[in-house]
PDB file of N, CA and C in Angstrom:
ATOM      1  N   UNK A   1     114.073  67.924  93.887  1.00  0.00           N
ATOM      2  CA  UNK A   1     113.803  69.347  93.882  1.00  0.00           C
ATOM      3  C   UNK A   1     114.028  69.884  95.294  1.00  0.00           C
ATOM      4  N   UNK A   2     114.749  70.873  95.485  1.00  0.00           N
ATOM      5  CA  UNK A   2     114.716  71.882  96.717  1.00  0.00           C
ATOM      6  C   UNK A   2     113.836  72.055  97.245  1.00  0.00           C
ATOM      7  N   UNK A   3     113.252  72.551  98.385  1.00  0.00           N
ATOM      8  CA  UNK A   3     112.462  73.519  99.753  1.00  0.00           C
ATOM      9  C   UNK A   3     113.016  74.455  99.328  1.00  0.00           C
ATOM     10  N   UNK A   4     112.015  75.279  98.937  1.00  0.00           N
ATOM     11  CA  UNK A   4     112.071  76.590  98.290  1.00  0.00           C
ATOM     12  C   UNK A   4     111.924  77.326 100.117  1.00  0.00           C
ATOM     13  N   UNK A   5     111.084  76.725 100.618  1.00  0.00           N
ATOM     14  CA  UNK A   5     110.688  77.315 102.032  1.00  0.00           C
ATOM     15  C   UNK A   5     108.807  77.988 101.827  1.00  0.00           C
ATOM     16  N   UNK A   6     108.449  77.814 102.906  1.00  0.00           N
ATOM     17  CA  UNK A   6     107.337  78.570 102.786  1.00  0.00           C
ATOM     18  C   UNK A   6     106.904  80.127 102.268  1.00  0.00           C
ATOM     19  N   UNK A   7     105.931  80.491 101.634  1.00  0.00           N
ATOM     20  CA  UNK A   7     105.402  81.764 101.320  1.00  0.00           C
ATOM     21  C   UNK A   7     105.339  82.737 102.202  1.00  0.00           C
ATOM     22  N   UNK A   8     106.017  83.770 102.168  1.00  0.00           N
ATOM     23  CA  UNK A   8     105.823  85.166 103.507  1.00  0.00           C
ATOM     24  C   UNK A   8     105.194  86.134 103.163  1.00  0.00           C
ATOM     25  N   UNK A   9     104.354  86.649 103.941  1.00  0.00           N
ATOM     26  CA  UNK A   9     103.575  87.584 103.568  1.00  0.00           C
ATOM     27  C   UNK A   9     103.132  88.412 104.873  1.00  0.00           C
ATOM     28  N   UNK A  10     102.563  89.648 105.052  1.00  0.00           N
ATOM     29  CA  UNK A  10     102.366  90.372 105.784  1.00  0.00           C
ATOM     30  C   UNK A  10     103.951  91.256 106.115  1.00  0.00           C
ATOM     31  N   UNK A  11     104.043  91.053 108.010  1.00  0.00           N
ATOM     32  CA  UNK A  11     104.986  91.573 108.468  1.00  0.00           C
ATOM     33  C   UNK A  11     106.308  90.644 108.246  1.00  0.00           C
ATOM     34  N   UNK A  12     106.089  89.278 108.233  1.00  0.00           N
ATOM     35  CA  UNK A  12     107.338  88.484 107.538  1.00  0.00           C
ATOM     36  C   UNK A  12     108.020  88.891 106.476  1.00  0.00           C
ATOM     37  N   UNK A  13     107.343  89.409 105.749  1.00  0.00           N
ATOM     38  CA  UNK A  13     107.457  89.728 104.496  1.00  0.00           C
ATOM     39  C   UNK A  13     108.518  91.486 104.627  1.00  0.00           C
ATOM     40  N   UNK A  14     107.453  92.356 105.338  1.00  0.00           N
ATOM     41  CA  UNK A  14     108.320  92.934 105.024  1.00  0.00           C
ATOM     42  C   UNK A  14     109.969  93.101 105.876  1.00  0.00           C
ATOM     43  N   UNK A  15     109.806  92.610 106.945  1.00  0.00           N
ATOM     44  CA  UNK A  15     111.143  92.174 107.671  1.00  0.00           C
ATOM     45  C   UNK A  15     112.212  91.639 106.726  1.00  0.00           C
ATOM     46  N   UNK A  16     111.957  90.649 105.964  1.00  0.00           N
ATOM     47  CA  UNK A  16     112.744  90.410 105.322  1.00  0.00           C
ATOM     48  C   UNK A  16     113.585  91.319 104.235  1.00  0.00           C
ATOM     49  N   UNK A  17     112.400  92.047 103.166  1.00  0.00           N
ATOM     50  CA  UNK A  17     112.822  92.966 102.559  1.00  0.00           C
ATOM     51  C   UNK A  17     113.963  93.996 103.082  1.00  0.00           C
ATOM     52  N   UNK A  18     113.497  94.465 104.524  1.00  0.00           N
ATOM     53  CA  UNK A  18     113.831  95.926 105.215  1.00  0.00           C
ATOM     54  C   UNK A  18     115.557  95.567 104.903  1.00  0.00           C
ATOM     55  N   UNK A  19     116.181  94.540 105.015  1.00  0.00           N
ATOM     56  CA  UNK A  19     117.471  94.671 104.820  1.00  0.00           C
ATOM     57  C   UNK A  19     118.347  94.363 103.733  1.00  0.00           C
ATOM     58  N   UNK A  20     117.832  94.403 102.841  1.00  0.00           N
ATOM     59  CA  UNK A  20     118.107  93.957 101.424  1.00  0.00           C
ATOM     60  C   UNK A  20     118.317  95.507 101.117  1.00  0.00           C
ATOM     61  N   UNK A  21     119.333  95.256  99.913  1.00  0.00           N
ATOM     62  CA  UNK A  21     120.153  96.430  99.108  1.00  0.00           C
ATOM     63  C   UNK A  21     119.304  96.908  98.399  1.00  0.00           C
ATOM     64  N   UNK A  22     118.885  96.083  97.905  1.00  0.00           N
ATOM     65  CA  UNK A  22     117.912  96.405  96.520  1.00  0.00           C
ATOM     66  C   UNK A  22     116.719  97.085  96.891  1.00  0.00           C
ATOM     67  N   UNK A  23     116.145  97.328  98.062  1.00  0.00           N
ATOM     68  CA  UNK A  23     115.462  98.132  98.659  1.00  0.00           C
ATOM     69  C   UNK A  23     116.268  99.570  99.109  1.00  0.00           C
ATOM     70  N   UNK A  24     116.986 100.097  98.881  1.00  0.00           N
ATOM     71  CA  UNK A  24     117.747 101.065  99.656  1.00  0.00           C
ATOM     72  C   UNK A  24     117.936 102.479  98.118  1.00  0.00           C
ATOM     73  N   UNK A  25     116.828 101.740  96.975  1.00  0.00           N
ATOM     74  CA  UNK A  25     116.930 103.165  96.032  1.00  0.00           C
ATOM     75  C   UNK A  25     117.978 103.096  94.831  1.00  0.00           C
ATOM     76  N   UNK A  26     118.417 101.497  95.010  1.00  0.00           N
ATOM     77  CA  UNK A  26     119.351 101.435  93.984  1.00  0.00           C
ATOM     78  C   UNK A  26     118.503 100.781  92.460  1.00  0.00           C
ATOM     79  N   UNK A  27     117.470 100.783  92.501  1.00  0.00           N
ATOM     80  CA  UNK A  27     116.550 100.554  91.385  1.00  0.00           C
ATOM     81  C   UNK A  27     116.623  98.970  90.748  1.00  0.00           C
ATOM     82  N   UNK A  28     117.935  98.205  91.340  1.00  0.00           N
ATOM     83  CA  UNK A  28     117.806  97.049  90.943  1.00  0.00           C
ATOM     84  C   UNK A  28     116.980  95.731  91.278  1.00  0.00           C
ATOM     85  N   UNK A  29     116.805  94.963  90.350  1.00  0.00           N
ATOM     86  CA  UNK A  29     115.602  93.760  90.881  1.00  0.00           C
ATOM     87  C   UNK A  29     114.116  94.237  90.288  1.00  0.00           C
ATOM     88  N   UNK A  30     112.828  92.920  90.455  1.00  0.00           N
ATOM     89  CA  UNK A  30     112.331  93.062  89.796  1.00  0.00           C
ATOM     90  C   UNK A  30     111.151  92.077  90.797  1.00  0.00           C
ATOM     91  N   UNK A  31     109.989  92.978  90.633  1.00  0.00           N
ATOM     92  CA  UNK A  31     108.752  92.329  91.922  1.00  0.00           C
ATOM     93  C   UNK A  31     107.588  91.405  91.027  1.00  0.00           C
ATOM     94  N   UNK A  32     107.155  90.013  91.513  1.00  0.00           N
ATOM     95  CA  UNK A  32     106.333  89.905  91.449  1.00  0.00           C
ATOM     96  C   UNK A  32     105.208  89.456  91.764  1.00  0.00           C
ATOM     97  N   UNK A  33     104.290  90.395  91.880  1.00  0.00           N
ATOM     98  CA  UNK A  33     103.247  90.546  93.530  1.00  0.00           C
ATOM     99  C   UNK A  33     101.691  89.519  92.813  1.00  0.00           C
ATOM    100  N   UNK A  34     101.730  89.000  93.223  1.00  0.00           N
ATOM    101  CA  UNK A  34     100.440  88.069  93.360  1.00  0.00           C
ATOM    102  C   UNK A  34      99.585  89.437  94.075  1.00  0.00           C
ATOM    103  N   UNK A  35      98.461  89.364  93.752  1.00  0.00           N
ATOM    104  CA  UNK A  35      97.392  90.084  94.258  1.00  0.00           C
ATOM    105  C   UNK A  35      96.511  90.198  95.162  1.00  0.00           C
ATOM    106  N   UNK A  36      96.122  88.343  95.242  1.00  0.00           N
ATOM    107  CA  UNK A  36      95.404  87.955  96.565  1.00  0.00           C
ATOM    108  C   UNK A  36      96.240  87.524  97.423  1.00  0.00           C
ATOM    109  N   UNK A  37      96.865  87.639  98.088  1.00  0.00           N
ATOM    110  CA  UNK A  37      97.595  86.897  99.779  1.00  0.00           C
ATOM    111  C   UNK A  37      96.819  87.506 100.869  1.00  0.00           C
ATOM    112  N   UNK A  38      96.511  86.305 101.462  1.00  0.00           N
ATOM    113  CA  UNK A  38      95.263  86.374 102.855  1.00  0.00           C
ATOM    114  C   UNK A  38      96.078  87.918 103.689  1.00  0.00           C
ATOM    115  N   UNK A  39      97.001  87.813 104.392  1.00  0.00           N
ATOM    116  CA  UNK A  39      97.260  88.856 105.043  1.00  0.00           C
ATOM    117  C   UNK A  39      96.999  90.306 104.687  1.00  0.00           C
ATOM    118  N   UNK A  40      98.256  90.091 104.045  1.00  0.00           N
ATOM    119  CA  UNK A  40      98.310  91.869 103.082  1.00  0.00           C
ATOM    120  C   UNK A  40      98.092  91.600 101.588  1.00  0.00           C
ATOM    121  N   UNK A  41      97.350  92.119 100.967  1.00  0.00           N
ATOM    122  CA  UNK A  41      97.233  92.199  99.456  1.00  0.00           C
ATOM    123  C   UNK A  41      98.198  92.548  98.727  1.00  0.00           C
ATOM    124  N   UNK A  42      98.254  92.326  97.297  1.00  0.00           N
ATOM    125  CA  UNK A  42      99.142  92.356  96.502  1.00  0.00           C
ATOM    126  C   UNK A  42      99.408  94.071  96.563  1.00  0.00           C
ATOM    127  N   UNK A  43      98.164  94.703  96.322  1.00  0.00           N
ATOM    128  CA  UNK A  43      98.374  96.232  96.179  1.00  0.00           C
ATOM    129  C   UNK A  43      99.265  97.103  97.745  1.00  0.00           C
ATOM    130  N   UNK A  44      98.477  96.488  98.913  1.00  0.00           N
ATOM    131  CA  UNK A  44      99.150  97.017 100.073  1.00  0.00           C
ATOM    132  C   UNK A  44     100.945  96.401 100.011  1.00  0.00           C
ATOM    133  N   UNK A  45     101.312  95.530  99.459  1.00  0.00           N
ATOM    134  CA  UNK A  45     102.292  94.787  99.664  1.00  0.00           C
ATOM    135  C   UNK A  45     103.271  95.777  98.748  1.00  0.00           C
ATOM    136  N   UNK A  46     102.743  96.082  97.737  1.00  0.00           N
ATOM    137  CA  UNK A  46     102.843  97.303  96.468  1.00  0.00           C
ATOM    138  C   UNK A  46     103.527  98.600  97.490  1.00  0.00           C
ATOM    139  N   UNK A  47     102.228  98.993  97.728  1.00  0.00           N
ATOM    140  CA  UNK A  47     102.498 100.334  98.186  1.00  0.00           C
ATOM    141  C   UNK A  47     103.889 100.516  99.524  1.00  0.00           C
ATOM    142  N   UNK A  48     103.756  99.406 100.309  1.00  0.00           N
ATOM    143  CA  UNK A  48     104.891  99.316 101.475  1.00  0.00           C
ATOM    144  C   UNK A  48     106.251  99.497 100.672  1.00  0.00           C
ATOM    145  N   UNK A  49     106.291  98.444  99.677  1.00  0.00           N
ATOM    146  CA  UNK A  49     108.005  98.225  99.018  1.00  0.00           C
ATOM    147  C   UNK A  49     108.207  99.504  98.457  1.00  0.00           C
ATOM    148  N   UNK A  50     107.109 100.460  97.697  1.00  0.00           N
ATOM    149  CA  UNK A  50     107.251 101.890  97.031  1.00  0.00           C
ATOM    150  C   UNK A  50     108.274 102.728  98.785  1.00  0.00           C
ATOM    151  N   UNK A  51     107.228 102.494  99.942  1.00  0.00           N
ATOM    152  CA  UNK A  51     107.309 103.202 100.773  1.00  0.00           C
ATOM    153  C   UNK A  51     108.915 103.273 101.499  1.00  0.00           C
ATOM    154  N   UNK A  52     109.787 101.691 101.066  1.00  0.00           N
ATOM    155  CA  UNK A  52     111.034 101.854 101.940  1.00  0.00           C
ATOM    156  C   UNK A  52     111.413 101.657 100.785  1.00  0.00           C
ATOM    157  N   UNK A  53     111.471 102.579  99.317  1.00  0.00           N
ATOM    158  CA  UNK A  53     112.677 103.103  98.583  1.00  0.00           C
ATOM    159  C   UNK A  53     112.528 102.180  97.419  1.00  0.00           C
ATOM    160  N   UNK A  54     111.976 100.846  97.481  1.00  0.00           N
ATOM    161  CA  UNK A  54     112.197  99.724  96.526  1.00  0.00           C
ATOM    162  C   UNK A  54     112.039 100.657  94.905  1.00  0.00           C
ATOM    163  N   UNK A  55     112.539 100.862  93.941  1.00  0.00           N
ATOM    164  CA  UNK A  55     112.430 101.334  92.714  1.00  0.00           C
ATOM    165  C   UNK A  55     112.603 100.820  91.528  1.00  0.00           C
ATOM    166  N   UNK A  56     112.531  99.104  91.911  1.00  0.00           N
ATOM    167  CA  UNK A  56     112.588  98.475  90.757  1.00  0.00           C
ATOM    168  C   UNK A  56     110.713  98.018  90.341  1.00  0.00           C
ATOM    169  N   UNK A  57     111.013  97.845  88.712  1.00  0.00           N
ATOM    170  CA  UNK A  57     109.178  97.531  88.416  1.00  0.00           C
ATOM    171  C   UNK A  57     108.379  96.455  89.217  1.00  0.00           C
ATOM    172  N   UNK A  58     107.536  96.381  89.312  1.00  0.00           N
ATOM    173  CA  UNK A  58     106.729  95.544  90.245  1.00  0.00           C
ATOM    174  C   UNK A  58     105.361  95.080  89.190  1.00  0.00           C
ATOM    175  N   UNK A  59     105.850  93.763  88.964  1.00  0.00           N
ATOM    176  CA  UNK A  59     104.381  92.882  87.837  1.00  0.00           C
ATOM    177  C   UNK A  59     103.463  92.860  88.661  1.00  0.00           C
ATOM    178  N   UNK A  60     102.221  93.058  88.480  1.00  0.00           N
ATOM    179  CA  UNK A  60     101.208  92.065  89.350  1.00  0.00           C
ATOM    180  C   UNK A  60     100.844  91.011  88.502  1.00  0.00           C
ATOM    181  N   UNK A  61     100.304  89.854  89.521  1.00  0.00           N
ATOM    182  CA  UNK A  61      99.471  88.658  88.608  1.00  0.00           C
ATOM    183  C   UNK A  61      98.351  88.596  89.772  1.00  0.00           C
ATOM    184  N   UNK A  62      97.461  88.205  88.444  1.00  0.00           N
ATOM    185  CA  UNK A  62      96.214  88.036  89.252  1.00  0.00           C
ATOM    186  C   UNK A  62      95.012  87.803  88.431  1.00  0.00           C
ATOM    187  N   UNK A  63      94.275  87.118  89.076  1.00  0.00           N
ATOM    188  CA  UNK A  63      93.178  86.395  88.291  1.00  0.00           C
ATOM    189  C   UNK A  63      91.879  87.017  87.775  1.00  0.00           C
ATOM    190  N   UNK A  64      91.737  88.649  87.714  1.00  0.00           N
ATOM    191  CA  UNK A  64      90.697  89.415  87.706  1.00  0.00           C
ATOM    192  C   UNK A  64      91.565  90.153  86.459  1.00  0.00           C
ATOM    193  N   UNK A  65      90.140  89.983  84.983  1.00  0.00           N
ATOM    194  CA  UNK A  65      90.562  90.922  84.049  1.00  0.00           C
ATOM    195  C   UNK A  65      90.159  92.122  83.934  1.00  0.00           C
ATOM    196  N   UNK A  66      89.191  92.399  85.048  1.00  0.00           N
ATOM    197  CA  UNK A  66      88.736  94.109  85.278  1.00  0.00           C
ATOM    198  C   UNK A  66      89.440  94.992  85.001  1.00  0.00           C
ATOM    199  N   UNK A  67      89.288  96.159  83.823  1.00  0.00           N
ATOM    200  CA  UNK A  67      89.802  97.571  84.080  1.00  0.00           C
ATOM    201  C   UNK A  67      90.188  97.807  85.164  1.00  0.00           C
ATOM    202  N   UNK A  68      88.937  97.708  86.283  1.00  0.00           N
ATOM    203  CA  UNK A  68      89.714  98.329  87.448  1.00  0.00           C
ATOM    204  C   UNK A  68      90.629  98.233  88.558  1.00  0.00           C
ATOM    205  N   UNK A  69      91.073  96.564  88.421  1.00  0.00           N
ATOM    206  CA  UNK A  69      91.938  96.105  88.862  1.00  0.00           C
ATOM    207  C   UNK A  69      93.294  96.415  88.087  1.00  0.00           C
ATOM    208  N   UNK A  70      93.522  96.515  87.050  1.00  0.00           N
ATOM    209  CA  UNK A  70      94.982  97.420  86.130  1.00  0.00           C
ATOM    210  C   UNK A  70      94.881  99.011  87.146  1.00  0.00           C
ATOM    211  N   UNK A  71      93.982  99.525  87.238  1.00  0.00           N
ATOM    212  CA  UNK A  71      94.179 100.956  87.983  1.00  0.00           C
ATOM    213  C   UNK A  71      94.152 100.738  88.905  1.00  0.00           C
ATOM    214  N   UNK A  72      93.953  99.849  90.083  1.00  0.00           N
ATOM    215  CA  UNK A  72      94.350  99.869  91.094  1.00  0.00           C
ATOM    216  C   UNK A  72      95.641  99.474  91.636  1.00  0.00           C
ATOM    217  N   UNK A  73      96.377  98.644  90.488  1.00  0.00           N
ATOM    218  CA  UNK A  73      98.036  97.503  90.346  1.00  0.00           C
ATOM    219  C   UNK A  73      98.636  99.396  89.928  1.00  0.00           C
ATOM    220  N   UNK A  74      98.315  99.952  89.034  1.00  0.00           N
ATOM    221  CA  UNK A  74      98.763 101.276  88.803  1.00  0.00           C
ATOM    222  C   UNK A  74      99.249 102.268  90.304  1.00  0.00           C
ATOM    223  N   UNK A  75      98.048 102.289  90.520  1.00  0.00           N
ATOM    224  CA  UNK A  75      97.840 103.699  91.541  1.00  0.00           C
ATOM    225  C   UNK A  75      98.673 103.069  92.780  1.00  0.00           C
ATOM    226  N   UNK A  76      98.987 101.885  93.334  1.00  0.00           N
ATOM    227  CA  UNK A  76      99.500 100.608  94.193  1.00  0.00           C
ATOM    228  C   UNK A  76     101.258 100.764  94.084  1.00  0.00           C
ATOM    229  N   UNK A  77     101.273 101.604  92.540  1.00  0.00           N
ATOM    230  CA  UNK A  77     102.803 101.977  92.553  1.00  0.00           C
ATOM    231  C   UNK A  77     103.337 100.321  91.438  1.00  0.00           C
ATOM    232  N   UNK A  78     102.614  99.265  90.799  1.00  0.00           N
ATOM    233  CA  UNK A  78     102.960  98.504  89.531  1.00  0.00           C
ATOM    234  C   UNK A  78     102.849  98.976  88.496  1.00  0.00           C
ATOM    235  N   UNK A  79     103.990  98.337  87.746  1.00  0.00           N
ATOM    236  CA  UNK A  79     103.995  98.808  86.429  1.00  0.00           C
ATOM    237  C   UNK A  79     102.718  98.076  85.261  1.00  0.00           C
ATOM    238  N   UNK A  80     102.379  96.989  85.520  1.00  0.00           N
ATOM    239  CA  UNK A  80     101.527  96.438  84.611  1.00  0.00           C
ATOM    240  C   UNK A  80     100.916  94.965  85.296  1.00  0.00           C
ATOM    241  N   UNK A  81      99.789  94.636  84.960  1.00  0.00           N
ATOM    242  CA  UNK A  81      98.714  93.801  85.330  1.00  0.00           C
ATOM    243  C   UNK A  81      99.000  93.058  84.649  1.00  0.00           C
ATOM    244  N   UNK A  82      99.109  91.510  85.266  1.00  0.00           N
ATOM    245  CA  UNK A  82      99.174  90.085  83.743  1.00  0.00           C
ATOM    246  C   UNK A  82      98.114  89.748  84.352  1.00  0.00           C
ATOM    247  N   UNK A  83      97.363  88.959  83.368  1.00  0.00           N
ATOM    248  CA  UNK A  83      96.388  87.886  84.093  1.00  0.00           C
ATOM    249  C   UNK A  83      96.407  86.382  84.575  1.00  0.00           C
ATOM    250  N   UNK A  84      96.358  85.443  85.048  1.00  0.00           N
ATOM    251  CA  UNK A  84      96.761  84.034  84.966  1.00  0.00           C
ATOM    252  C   UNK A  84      95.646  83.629  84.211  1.00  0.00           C
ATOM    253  N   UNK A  85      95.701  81.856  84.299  1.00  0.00           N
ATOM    254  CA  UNK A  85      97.220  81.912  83.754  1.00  0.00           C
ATOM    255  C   UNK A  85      97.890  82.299  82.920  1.00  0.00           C
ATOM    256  N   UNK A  86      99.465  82.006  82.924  1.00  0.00           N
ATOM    257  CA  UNK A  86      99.955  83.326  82.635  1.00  0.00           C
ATOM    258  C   UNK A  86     101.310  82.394  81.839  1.00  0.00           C
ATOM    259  N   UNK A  87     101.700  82.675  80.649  1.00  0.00           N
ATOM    260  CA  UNK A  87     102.821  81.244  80.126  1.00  0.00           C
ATOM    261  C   UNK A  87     103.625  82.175  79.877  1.00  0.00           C
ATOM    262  N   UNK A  88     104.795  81.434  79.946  1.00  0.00           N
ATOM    263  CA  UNK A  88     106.628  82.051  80.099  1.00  0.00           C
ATOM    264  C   UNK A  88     106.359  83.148  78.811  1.00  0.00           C
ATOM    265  N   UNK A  89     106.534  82.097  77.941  1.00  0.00           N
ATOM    266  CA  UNK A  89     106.520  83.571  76.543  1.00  0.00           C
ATOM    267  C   UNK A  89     105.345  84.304  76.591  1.00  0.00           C
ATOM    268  N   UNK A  90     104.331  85.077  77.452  1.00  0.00           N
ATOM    269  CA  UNK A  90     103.683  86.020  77.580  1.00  0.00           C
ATOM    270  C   UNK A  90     104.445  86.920  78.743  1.00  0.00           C
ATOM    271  N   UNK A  91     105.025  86.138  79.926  1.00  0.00           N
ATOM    272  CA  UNK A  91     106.040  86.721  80.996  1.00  0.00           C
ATOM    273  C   UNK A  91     107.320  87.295  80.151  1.00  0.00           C
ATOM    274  N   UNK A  92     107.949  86.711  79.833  1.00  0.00           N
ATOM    275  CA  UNK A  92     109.300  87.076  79.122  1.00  0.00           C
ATOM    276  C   UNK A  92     109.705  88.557  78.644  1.00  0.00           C
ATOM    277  N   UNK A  93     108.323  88.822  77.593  1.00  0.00           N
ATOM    278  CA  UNK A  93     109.117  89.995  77.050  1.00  0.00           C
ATOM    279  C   UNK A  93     108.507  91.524  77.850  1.00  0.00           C
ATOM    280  N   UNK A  94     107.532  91.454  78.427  1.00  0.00           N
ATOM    281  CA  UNK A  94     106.950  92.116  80.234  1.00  0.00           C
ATOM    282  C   UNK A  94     108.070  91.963  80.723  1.00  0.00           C
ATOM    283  N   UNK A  95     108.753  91.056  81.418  1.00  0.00           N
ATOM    284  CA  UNK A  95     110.160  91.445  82.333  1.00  0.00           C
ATOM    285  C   UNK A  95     111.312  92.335  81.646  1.00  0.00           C
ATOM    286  N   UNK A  96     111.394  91.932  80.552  1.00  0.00           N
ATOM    287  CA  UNK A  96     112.067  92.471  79.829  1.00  0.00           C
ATOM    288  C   UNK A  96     112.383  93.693  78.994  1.00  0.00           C
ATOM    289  N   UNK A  97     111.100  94.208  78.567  1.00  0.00           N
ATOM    290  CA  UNK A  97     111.112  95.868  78.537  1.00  0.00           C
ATOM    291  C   UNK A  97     111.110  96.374  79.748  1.00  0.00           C
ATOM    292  N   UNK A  98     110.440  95.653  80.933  1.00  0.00           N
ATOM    293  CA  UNK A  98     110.523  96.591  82.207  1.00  0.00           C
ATOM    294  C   UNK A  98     112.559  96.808  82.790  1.00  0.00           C
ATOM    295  N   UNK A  99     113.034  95.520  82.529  1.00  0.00           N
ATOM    296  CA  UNK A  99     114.399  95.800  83.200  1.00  0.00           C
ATOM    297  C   UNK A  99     115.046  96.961  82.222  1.00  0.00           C
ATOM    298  N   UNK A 100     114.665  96.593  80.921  1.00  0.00           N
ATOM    299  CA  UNK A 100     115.560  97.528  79.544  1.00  0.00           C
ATOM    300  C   UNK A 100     115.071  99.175  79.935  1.00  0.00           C
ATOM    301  N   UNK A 101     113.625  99.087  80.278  1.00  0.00           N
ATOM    302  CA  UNK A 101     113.646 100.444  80.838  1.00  0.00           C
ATOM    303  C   UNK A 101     114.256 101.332  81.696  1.00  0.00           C
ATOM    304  N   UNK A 102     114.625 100.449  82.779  1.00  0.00           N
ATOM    305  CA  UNK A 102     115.264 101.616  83.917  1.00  0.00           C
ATOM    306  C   UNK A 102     114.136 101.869  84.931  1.00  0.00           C
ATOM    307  N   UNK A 103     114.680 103.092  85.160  1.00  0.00           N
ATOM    308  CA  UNK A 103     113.308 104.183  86.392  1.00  0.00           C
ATOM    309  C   UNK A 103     111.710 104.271  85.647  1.00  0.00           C
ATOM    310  N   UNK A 104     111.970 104.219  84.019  1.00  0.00           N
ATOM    311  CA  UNK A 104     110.291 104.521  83.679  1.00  0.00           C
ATOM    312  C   UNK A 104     108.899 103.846  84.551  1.00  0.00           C
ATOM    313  N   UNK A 105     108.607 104.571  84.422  1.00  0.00           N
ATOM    314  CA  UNK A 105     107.351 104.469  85.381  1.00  0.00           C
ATOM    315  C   UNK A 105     107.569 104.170  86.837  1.00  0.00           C
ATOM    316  N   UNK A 106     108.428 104.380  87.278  1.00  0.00           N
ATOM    317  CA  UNK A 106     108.835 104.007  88.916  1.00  0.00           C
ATOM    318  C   UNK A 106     107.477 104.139  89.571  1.00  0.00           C
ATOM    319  N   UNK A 107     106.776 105.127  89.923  1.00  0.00           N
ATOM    320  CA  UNK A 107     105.903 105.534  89.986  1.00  0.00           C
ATOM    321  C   UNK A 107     104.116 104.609  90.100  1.00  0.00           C
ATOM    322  N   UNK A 108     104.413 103.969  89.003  1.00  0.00           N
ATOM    323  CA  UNK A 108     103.273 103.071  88.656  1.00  0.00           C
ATOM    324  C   UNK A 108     102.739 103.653  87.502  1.00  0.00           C
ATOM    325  N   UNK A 109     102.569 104.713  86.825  1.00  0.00           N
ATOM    326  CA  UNK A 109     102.880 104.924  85.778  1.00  0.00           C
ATOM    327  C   UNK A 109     103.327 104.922  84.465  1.00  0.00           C
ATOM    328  N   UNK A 110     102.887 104.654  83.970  1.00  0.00           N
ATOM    329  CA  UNK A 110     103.782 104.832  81.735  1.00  0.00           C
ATOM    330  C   UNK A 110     104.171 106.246  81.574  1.00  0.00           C
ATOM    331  N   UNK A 111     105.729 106.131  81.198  1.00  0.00           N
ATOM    332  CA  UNK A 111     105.592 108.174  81.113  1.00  0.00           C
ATOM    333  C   UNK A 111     104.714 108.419  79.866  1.00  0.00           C
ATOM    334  N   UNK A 112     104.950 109.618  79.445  1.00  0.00           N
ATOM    335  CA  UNK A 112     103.927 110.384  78.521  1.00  0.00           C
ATOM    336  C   UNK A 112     104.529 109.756  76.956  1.00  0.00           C
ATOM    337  N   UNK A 113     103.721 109.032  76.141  1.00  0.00           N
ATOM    338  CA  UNK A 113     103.856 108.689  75.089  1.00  0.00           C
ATOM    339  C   UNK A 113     104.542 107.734  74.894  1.00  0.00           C
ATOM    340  N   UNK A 114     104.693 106.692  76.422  1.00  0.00           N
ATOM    341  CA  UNK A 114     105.387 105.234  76.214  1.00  0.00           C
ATOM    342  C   UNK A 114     104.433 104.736  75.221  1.00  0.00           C
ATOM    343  N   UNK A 115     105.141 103.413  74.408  1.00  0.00           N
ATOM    344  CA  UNK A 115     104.128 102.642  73.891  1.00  0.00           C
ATOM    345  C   UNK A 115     104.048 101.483  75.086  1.00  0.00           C
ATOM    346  N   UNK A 116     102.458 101.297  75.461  1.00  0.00           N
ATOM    347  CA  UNK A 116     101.791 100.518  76.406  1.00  0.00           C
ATOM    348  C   UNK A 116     102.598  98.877  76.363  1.00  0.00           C
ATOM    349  N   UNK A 117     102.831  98.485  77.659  1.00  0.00           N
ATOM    350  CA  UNK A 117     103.360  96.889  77.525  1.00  0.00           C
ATOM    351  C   UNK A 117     102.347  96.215  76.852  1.00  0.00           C
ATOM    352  N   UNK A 118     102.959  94.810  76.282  1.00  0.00           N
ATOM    353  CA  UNK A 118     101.913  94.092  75.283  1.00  0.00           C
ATOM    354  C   UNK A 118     101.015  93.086  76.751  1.00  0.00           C
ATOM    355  N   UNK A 119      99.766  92.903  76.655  1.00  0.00           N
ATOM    356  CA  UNK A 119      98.982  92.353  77.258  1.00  0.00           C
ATOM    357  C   UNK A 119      98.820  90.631  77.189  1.00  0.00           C
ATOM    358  N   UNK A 120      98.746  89.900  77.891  1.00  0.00           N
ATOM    359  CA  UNK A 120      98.556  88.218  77.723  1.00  0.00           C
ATOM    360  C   UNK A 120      97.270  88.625  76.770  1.00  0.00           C
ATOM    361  N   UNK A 121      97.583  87.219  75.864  1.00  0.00           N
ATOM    362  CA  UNK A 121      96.725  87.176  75.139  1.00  0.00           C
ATOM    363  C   UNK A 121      95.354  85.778  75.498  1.00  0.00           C
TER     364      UNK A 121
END
């Protein structure tokens, strides 16, 4: 198996992003933000990639089934909250209405009268 390389997070993190295409508003690609990372949180990590243009959907995962953790992955600028663990065919069809969508919900948002992504069961 490969060296994937170590985990980046904070200002590593976003250095890296800053020069990537897919950050520059072209809506392509697809985020997915773990929630707890010691530095910057999943939500601050959220809100930065919203901030330099990124417009593709952004999953969170994360180990809290609180209501109020879905509204905070929301308001953070994600499209939808999974919980761990978390198995491929519960991931799969979540990536997959989000790419088939497009721009919907760029925002963090469901527009008006989406039907809601299906939830891990």
């Amino acid at each position: 198996m490969s060296d994937l390389g170590p985990a980046l997070e904070g200002d590593e993190l976003r250095e890296l992003f800053q020069p990537l295409s897919w950050l520059d508003g072209d809506g392509e690609g697809l985020g997915l933000m773990d929630l707890q990372m010691p530095e910057l949180d999943g939500f601050e990590t959220s809100r930065q990639l919203r901030a330099t243009g990124f417009k593709g959907p952004i999953v969170a995962l994360t180990a809290s089934a609180e209501p109020e953790t879905e509204r905070q992955c929301l308001d953070a600028g994600m499209q939808v909250c999974l919980v761990k663990p978390l198995r491929l065919e519960q991931l799969t069809p979540v990536v997959t209405r989000l790419l088939e969508a497009g721009d919907a919900g760029v925002t963090g948002r469901r527009r008006s009268g989406s039907t809601p992504l299906p939830r891990p069961a």
